[in-house]
PDB file of N, CA and C in Angstrom:
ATOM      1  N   UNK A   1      -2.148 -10.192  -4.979  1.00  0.00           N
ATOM      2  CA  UNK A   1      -3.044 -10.097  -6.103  1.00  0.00           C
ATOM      3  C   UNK A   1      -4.485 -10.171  -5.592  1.00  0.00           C
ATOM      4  N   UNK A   2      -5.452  -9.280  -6.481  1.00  0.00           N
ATOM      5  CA  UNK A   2      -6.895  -9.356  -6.289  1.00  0.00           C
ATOM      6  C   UNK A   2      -7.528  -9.900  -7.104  1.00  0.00           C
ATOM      7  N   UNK A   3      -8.528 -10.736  -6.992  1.00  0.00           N
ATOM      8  CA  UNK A   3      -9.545 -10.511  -8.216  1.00  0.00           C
ATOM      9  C   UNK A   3     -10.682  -9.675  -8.008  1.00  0.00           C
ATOM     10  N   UNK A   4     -10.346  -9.008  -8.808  1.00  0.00           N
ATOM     11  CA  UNK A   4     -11.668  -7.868  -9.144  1.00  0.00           C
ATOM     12  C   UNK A   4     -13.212  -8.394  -9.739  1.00  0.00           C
ATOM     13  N   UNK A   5     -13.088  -8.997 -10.785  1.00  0.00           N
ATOM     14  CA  UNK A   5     -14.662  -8.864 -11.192  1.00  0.00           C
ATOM     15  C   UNK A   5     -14.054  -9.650 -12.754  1.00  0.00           C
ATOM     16  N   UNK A   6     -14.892 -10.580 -13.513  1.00  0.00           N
ATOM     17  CA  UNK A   6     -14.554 -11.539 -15.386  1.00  0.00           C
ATOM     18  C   UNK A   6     -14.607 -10.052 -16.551  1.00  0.00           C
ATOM     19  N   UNK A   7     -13.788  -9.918 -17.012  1.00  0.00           N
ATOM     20  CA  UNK A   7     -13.762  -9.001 -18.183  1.00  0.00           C
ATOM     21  C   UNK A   7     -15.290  -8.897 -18.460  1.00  0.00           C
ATOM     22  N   UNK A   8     -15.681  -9.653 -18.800  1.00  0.00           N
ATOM     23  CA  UNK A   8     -17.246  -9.409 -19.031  1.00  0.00           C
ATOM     24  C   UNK A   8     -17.931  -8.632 -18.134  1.00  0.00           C
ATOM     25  N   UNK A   9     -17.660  -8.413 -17.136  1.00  0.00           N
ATOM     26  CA  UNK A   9     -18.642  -7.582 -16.021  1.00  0.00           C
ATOM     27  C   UNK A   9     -17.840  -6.398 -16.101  1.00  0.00           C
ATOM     28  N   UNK A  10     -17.466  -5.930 -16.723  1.00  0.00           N
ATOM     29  CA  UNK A  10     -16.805  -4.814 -16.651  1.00  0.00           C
ATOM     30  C   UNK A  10     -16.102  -4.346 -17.942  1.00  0.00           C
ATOM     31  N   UNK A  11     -17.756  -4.372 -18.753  1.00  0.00           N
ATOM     32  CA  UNK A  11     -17.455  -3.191 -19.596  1.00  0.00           C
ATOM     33  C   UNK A  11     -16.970  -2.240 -20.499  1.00  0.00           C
ATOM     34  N   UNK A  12     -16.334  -1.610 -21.803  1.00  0.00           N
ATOM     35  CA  UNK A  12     -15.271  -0.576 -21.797  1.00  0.00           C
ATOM     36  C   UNK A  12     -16.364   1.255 -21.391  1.00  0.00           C
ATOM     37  N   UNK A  13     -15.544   1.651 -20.693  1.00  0.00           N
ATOM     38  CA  UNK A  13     -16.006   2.940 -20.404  1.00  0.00           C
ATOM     39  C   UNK A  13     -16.657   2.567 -19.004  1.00  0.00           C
ATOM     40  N   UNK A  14     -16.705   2.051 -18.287  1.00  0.00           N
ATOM     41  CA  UNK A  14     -16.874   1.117 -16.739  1.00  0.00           C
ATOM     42  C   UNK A  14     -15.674   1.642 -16.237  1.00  0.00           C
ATOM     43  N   UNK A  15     -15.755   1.292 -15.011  1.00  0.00           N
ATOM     44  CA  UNK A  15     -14.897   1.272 -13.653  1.00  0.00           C
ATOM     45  C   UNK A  15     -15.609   0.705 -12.700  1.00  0.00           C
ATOM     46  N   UNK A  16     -14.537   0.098 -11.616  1.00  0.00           N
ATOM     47  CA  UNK A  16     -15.102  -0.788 -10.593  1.00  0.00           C
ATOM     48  C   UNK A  16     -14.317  -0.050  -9.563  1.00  0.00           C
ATOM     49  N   UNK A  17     -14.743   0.415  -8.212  1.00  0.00           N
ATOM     50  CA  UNK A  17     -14.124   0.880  -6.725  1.00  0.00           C
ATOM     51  C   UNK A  17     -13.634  -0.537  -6.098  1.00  0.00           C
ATOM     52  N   UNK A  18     -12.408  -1.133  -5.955  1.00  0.00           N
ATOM     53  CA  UNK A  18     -12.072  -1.995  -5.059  1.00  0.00           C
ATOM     54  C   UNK A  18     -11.958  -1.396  -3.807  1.00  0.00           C
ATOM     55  N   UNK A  19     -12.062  -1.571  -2.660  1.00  0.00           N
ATOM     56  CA  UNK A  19     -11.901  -1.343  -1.346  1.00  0.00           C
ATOM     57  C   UNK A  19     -11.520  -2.688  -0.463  1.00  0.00           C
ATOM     58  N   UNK A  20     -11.924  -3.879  -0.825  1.00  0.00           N
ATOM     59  CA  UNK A  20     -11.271  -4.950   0.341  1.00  0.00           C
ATOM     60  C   UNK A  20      -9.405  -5.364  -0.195  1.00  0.00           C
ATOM     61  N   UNK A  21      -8.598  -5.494   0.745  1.00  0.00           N
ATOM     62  CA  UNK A  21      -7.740  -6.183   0.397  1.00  0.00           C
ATOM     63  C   UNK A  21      -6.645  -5.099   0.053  1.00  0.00           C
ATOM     64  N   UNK A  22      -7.244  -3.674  -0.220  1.00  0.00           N
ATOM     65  CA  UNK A  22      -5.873  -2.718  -0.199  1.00  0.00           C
ATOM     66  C   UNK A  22      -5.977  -1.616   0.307  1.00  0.00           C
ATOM     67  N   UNK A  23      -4.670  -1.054   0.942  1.00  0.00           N
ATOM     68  CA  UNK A  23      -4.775   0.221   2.029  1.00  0.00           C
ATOM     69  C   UNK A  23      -5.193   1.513   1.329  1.00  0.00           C
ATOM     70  N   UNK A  24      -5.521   1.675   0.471  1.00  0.00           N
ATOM     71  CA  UNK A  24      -6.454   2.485   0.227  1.00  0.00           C
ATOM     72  C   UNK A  24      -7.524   2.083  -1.224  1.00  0.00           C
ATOM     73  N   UNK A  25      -9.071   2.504  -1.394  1.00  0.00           N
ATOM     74  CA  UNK A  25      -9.124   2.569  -2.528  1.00  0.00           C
ATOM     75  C   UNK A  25      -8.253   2.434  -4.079  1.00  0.00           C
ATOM     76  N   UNK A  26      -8.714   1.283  -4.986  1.00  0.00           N
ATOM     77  CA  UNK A  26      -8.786   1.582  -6.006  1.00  0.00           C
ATOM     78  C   UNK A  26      -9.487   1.845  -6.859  1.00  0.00           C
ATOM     79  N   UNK A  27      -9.381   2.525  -7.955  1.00  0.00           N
ATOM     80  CA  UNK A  27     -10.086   2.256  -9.092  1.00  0.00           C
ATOM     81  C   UNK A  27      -9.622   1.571 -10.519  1.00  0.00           C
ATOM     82  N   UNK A  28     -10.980   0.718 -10.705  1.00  0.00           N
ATOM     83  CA  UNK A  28      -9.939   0.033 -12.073  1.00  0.00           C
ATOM     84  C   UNK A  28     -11.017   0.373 -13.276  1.00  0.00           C
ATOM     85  N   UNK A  29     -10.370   0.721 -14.192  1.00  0.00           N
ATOM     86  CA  UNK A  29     -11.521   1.373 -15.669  1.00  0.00           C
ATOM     87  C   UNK A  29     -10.763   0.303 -16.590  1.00  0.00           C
ATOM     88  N   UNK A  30     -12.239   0.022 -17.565  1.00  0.00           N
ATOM     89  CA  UNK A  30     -12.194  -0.221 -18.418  1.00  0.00           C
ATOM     90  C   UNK A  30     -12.058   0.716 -19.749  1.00  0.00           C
ATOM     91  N   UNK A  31     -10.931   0.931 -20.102  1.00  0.00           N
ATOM     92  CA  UNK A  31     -10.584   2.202 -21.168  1.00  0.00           C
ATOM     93  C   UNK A  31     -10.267   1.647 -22.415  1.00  0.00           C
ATOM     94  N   UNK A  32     -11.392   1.596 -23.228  1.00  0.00           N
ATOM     95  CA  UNK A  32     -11.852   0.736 -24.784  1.00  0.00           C
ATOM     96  C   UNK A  32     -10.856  -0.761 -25.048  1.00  0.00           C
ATOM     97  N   UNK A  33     -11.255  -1.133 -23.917  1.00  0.00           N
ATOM     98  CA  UNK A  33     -10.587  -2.501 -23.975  1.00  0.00           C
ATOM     99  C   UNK A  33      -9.559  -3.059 -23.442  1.00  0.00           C
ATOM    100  N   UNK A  34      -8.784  -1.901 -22.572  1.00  0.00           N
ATOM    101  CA  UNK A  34      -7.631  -2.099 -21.765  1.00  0.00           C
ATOM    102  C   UNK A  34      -7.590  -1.825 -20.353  1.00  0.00           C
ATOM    103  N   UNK A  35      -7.487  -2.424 -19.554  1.00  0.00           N
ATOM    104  CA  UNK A  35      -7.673  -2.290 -17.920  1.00  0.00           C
ATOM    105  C   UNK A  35      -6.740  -1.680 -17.317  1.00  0.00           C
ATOM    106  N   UNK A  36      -7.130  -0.434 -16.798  1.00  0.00           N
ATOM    107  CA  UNK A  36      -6.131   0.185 -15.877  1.00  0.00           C
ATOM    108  C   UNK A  36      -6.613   0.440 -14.400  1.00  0.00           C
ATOM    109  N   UNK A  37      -5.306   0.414 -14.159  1.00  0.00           N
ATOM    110  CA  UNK A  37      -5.991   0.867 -12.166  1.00  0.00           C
ATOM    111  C   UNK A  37      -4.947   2.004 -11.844  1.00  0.00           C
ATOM    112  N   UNK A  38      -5.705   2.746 -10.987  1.00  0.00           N
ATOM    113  CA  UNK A  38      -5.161   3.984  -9.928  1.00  0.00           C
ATOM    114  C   UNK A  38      -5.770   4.114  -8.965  1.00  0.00           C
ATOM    115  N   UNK A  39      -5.028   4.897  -7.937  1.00  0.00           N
ATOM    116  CA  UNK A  39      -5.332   5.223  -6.572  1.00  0.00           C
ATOM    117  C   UNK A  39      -7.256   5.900  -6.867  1.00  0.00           C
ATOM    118  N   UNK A  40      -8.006   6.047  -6.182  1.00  0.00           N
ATOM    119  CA  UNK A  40      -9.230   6.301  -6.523  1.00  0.00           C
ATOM    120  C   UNK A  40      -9.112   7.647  -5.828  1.00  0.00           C
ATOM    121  N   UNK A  41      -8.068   7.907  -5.129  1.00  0.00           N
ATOM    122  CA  UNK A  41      -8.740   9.397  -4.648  1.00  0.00           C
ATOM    123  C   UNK A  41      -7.912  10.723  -5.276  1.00  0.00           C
ATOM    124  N   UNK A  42      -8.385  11.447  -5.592  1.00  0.00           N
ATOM    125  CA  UNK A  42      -7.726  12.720  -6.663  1.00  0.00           C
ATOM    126  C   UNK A  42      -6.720  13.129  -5.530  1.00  0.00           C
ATOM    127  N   UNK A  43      -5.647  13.856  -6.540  1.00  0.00           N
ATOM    128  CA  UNK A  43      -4.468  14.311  -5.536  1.00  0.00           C
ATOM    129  C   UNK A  43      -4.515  15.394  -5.223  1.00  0.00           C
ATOM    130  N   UNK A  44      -5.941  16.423  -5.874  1.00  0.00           N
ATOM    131  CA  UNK A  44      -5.729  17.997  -5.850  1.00  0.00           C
ATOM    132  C   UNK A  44      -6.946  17.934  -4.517  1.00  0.00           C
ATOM    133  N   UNK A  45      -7.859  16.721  -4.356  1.00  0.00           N
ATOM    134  CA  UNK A  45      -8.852  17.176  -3.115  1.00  0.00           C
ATOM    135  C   UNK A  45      -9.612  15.752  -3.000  1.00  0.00           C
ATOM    136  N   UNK A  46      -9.677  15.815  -2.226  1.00  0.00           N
ATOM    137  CA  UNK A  46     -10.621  14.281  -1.763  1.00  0.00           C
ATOM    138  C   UNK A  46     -11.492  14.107  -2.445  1.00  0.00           C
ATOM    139  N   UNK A  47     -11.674  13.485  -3.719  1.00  0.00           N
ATOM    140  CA  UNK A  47     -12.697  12.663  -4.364  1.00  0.00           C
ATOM    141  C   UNK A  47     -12.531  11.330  -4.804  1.00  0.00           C
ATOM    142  N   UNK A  48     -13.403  11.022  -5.411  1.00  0.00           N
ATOM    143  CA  UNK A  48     -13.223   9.667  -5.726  1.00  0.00           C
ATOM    144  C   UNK A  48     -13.144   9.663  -7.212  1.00  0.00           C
ATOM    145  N   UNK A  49     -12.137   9.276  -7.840  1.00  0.00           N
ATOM    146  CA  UNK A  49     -12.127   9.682  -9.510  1.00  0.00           C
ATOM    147  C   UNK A  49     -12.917   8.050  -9.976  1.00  0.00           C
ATOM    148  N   UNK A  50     -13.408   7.301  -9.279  1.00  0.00           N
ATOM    149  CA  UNK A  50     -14.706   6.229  -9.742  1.00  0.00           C
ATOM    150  C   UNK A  50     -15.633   6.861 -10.133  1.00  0.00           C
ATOM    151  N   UNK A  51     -16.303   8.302  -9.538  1.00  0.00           N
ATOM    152  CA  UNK A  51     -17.295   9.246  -9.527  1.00  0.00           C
ATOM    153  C   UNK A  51     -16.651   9.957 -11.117  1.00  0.00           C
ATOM    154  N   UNK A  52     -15.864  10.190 -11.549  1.00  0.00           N
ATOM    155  CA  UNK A  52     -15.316  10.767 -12.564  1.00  0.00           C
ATOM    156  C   UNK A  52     -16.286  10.618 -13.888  1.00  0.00           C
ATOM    157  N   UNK A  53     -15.303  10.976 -15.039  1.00  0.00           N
ATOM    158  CA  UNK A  53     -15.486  11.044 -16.533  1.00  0.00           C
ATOM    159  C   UNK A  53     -14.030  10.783 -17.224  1.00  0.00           C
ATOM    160  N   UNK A  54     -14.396   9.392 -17.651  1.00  0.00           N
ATOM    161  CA  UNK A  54     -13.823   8.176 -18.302  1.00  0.00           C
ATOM    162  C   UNK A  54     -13.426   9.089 -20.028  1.00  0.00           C
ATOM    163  N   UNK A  55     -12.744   9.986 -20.726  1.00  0.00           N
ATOM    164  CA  UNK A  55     -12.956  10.137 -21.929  1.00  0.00           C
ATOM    165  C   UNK A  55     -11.306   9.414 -22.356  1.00  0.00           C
ATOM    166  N   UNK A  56     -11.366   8.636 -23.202  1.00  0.00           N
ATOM    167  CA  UNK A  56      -9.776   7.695 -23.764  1.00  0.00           C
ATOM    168  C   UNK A  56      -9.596   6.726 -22.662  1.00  0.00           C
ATOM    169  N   UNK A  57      -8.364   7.226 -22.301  1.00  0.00           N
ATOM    170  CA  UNK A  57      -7.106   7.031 -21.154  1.00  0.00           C
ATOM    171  C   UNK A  57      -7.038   7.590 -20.536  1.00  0.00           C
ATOM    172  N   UNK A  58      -8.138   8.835 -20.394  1.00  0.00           N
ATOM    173  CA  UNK A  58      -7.721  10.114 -19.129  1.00  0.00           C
ATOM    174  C   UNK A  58      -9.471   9.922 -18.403  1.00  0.00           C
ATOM    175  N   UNK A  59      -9.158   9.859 -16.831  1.00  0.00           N
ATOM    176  CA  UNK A  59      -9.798  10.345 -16.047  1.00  0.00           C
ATOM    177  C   UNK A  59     -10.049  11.603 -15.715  1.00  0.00           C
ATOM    178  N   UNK A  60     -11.332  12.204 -15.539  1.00  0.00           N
ATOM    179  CA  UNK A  60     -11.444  13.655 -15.066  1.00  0.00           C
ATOM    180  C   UNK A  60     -12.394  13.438 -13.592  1.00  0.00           C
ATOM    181  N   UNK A  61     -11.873  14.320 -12.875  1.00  0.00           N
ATOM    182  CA  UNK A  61     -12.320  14.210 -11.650  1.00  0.00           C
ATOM    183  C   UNK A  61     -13.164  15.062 -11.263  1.00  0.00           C
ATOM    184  N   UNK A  62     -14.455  14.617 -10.779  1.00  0.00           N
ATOM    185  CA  UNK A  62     -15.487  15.052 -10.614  1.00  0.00           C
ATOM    186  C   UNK A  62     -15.769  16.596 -10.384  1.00  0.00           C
ATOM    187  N   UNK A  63     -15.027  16.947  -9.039  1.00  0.00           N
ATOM    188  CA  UNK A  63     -14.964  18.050  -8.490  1.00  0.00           C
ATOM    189  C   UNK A  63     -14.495  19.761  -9.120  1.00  0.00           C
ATOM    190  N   UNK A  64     -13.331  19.241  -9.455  1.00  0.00           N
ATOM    191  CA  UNK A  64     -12.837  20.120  -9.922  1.00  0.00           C
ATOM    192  C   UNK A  64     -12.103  20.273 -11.582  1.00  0.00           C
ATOM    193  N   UNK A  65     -12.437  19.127 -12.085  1.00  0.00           N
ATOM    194  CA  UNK A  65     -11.978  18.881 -13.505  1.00  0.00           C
ATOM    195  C   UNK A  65     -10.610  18.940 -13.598  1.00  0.00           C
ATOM    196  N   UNK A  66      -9.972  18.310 -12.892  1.00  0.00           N
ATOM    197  CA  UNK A  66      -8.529  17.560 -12.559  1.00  0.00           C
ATOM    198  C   UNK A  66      -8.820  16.538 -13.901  1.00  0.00           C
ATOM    199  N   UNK A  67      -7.355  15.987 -14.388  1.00  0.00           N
ATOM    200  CA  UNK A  67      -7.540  15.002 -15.478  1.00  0.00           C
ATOM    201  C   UNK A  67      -6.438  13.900 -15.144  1.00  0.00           C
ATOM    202  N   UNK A  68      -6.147  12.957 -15.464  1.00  0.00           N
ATOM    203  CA  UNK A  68      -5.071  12.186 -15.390  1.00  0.00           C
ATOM    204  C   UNK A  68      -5.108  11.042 -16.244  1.00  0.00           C
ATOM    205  N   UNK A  69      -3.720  10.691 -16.712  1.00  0.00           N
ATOM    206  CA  UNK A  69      -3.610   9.779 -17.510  1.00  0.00           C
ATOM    207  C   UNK A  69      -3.424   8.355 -16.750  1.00  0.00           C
ATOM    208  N   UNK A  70      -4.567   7.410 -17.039  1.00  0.00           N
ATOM    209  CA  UNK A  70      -4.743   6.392 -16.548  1.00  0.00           C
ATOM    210  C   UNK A  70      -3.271   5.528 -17.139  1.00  0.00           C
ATOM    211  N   UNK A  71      -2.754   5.568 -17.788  1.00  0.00           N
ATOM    212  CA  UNK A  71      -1.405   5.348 -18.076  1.00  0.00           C
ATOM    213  C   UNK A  71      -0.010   5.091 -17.289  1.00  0.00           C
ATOM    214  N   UNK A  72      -0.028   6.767 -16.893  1.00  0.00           N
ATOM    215  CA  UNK A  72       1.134   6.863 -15.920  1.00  0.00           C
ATOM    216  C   UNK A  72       0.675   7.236 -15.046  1.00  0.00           C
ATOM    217  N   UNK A  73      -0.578   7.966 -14.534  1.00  0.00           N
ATOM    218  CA  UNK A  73      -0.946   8.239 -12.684  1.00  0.00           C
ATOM    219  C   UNK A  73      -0.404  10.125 -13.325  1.00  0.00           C
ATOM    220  N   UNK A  74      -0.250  10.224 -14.332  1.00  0.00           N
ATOM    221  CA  UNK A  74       0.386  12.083 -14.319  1.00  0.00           C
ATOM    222  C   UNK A  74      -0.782  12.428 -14.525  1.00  0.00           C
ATOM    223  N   UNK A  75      -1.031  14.019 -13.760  1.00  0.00           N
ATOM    224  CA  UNK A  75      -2.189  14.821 -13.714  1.00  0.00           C
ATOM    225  C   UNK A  75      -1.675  15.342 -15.444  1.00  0.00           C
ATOM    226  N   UNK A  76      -3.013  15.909 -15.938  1.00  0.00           N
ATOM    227  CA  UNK A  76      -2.825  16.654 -17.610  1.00  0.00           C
ATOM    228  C   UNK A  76      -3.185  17.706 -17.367  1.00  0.00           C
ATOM    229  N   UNK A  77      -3.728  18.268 -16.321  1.00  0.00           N
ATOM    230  CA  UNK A  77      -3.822  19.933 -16.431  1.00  0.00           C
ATOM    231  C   UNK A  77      -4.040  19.995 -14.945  1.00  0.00           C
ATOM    232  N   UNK A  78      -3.968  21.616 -14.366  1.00  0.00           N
ATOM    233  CA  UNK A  78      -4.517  21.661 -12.980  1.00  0.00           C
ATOM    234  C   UNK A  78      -5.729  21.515 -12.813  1.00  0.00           C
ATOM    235  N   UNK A  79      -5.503  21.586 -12.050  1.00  0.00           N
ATOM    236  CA  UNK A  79      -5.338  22.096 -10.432  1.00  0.00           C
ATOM    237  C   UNK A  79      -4.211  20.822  -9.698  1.00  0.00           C
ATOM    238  N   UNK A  80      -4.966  19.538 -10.440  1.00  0.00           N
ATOM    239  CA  UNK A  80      -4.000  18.803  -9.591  1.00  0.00           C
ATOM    240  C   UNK A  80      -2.454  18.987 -10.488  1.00  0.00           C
ATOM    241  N   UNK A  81      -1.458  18.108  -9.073  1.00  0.00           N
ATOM    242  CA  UNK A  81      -0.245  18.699  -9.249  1.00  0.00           C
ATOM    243  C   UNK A  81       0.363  17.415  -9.339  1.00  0.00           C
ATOM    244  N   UNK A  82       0.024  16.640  -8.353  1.00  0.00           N
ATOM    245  CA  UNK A  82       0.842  15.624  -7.669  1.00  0.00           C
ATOM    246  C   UNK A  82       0.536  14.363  -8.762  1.00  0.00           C
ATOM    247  N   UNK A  83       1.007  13.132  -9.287  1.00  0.00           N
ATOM    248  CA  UNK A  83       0.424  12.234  -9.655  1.00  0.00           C
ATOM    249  C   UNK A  83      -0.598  10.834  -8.957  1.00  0.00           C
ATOM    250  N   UNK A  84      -0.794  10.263  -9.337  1.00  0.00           N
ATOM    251  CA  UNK A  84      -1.951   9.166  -8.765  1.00  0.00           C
ATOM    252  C   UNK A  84      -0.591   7.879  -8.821  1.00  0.00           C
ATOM    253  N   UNK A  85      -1.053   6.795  -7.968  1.00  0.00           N
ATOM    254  CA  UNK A  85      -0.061   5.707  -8.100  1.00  0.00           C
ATOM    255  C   UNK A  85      -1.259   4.571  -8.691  1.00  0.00           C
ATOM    256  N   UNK A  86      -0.100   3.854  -9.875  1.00  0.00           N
ATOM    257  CA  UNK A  86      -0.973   3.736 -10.898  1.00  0.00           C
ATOM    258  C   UNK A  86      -0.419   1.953 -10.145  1.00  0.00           C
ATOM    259  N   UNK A  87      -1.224   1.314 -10.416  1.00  0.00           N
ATOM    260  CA  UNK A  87      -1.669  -0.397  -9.979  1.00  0.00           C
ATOM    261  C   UNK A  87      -1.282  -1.294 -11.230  1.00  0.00           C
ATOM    262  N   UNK A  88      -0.575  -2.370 -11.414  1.00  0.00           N
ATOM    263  CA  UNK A  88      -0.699  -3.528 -12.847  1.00  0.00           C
ATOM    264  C   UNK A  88      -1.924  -3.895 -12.627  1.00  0.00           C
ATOM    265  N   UNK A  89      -2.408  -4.435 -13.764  1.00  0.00           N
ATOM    266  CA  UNK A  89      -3.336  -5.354 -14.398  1.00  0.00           C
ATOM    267  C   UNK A  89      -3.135  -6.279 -14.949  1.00  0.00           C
ATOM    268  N   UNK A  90      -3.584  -7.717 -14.404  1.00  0.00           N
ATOM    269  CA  UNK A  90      -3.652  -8.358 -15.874  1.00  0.00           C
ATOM    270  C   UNK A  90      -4.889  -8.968 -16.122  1.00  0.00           C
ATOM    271  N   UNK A  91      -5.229 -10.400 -16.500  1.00  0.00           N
ATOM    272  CA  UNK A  91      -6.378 -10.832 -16.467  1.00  0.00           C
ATOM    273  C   UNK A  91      -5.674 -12.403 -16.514  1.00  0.00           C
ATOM    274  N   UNK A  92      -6.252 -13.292 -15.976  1.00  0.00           N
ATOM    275  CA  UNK A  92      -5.777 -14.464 -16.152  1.00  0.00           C
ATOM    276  C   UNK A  92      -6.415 -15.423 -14.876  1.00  0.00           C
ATOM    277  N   UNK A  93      -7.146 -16.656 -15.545  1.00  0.00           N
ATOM    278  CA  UNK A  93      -7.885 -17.558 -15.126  1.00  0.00           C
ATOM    279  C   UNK A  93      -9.203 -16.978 -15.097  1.00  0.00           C
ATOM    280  N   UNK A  94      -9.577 -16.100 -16.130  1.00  0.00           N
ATOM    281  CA  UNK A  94     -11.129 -15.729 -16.226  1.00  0.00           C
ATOM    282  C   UNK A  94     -11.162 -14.408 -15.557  1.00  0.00           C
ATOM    283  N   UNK A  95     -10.435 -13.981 -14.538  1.00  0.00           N
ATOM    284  CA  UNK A  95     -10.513 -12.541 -13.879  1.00  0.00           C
ATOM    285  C   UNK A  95      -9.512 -11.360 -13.959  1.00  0.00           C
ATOM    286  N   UNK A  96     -10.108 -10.094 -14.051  1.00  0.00           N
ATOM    287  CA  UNK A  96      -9.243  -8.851 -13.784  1.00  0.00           C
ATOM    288  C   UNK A  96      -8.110  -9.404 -12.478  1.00  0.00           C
ATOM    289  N   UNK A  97      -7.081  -9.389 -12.486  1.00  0.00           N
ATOM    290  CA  UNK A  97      -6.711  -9.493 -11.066  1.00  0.00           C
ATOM    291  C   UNK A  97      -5.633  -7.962 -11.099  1.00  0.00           C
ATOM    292  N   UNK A  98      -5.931  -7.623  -9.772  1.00  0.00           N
ATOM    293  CA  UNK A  98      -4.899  -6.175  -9.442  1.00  0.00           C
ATOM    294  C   UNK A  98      -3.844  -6.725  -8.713  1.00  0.00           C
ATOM    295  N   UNK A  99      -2.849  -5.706  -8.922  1.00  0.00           N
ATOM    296  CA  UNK A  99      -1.533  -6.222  -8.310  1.00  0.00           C
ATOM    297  C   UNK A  99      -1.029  -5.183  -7.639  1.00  0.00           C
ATOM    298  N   UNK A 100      -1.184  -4.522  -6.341  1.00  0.00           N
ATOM    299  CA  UNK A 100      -1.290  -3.301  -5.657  1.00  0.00           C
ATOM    300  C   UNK A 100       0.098  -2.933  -5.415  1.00  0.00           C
ATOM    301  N   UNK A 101       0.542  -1.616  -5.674  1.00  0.00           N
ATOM    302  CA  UNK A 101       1.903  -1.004  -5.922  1.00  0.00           C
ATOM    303  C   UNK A 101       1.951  -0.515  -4.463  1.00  0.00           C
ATOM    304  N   UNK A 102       3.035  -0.763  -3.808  1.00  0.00           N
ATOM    305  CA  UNK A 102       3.489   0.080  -2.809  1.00  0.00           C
ATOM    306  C   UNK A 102       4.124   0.755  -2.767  1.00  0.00           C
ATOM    307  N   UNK A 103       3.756   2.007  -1.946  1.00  0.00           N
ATOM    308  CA  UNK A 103       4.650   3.083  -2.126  1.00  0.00           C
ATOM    309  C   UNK A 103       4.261   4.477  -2.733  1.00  0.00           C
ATOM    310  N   UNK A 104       4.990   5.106  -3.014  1.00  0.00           N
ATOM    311  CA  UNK A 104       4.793   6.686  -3.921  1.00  0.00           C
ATOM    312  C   UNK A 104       4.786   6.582  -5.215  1.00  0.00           C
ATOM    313  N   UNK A 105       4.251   7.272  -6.148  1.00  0.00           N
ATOM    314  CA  UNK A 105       4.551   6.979  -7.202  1.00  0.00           C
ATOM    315  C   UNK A 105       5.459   7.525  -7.785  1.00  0.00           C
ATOM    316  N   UNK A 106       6.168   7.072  -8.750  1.00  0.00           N
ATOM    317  CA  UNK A 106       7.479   6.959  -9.481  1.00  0.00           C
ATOM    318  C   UNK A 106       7.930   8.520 -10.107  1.00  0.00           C
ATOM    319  N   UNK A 107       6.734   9.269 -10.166  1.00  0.00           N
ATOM    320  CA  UNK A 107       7.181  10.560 -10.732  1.00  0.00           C
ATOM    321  C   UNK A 107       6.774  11.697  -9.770  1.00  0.00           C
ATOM    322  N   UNK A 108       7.679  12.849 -10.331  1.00  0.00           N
ATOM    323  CA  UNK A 108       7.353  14.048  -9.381  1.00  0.00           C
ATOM    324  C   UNK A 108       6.508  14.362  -9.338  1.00  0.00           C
ATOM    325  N   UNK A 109       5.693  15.624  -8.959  1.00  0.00           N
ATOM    326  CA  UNK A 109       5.105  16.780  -9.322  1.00  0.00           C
ATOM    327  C   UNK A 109       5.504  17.428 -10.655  1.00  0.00           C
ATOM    328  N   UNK A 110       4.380  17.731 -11.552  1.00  0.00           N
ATOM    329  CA  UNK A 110       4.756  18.472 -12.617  1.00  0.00           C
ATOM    330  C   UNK A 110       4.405  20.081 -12.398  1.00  0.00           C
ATOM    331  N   UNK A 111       4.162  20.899 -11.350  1.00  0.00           N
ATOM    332  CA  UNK A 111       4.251  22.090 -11.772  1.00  0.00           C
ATOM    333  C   UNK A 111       4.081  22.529  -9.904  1.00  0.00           C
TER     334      UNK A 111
END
C-alpha cells in the first residue's frame, strides 16, 4: 500500500502521477468524488494519460485521443486496443492509499 496525498489535496477533476514505490507510473484521478487509479502510460503510444482530459470516468489521452474507462482499464474507442491495469483505492486514516495490482490486466484486447 501507498499513501498518495488527504482527499482534500486532491480535488474532483485532479489527478496525481505516483512514481515512488511502484514499477511503473501511476495515475490516480479524482472523478466527481470517486478515486480511481491506472497504469499512467496509454497502451496505443507512450504518454502519460496524467497529461490527459478527465471528462466523467473516462480518461482521454493526450496524444492521440485514446479514451478509457477509469473503471475497468478498457480503451472506449481507438486507436488504443489493449486495456490499462486498473489499481484499488481506498482512503483510510486520512489518506488516498493505492494498492498496486500485479500483473496484466484481467481483460483482452477489444478489437
Amino acid at each position: 500500500m501507498i499513501r498518495v496525498c488527504r482527499p482534500e489535496d486532491l480535488p474532483p477533476g485532479e489527478v496525481v502521477r505516483v512514481t515512488d514505490g511502484v514499477p511503473a507510473p501511476v495515475a490516480v484521478f479524482n472523478a466527481d468524488g470517486e478515486f480511481y487509479a491506472v497504469d499512467d502510460t496509454c497502451t496505443h503510444q507512450d504518454a502519460s494519460l496524467a497529461d490527459g482530459w478527465l471528462e466523467g470516468r473516462l480518461i482521454e489521452c493526450p496524444l492521440h485521443a485514446a479514451s478509457f474507462d477509469l473503471r475497468t482499464g478498457k480503451p472506449t474507442c481507438p486507436p488504443a486496443r489493449q486495456p490499462l491495469r486498473t489499481h484499488r483505492v481506498t482512503v483510510a486514516d486520512g489518506y488516498i492509499q493505492l494498492h498496486v495490482t500485479v500483473g496484466e490486466p484481467d481483460h483482452p484486447a477489444l478489437w
